[in-house]
Protein backbone atom coordinates (compact mmCIF):
# COMPACT_ATOMS: atom_id res chain seq x y z
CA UNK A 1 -1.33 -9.93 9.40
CA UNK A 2 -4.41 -10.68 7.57
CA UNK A 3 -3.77 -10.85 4.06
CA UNK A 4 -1.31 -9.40 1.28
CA UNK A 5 -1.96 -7.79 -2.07
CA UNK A 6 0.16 -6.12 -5.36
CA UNK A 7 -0.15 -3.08 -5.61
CA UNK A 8 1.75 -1.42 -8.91
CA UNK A 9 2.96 2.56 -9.22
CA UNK A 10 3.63 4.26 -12.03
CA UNK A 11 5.04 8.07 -12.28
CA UNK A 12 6.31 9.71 -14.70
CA UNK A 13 8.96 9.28 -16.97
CA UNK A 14 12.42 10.03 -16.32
CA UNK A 15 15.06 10.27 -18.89
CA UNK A 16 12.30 8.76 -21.53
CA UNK A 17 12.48 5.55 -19.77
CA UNK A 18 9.24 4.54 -18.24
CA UNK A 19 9.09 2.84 -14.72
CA UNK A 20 7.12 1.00 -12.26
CA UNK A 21 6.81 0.47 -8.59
CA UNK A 22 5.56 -2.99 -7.64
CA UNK A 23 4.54 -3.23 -3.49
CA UNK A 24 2.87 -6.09 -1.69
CA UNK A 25 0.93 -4.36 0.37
CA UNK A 26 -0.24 -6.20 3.98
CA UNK A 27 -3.60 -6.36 5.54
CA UNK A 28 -4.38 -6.08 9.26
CA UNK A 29 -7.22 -7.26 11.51
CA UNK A 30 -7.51 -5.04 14.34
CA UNK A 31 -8.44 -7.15 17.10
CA UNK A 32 -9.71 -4.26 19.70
CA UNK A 33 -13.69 -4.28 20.54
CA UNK A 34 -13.76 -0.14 20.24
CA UNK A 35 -11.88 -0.20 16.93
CA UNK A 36 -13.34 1.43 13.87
CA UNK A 37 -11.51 0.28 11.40
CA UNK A 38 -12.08 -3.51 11.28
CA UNK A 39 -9.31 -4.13 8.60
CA UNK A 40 -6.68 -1.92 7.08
CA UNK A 41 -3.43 -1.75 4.73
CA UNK A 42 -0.15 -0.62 5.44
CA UNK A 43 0.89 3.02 4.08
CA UNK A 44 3.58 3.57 2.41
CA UNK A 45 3.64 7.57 3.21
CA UNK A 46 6.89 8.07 2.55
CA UNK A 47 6.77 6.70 -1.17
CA UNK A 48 3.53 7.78 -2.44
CA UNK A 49 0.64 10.25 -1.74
CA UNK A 50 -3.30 8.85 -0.85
């Protein structure tokens, strides 16, 4: 792990009562030579969309 930010959600409301999603999202180093991606975030796929 690299480093760690917040990372808030809203959606819409349900039953007129507003909400929000607070994450702490991780960073990762990849440490391989051939990588592309030097750093990258966890994904929460399951939760939200891109």
């Amino acid at each position: 792990m690299h480093d760690r930010y917040r990372r808030r959600l809203k959606d819409l409301p349900l039953a007129e009562q507003g909400f929000v999603i607070r994450l702490v999202v991780r960073r990762f180093i990849c440490e391989a030579a051939d990588c592309p991606r030097r750093t990258f975030a966890e994904r929460f796929s399951r939760l939200t969309a891109p």
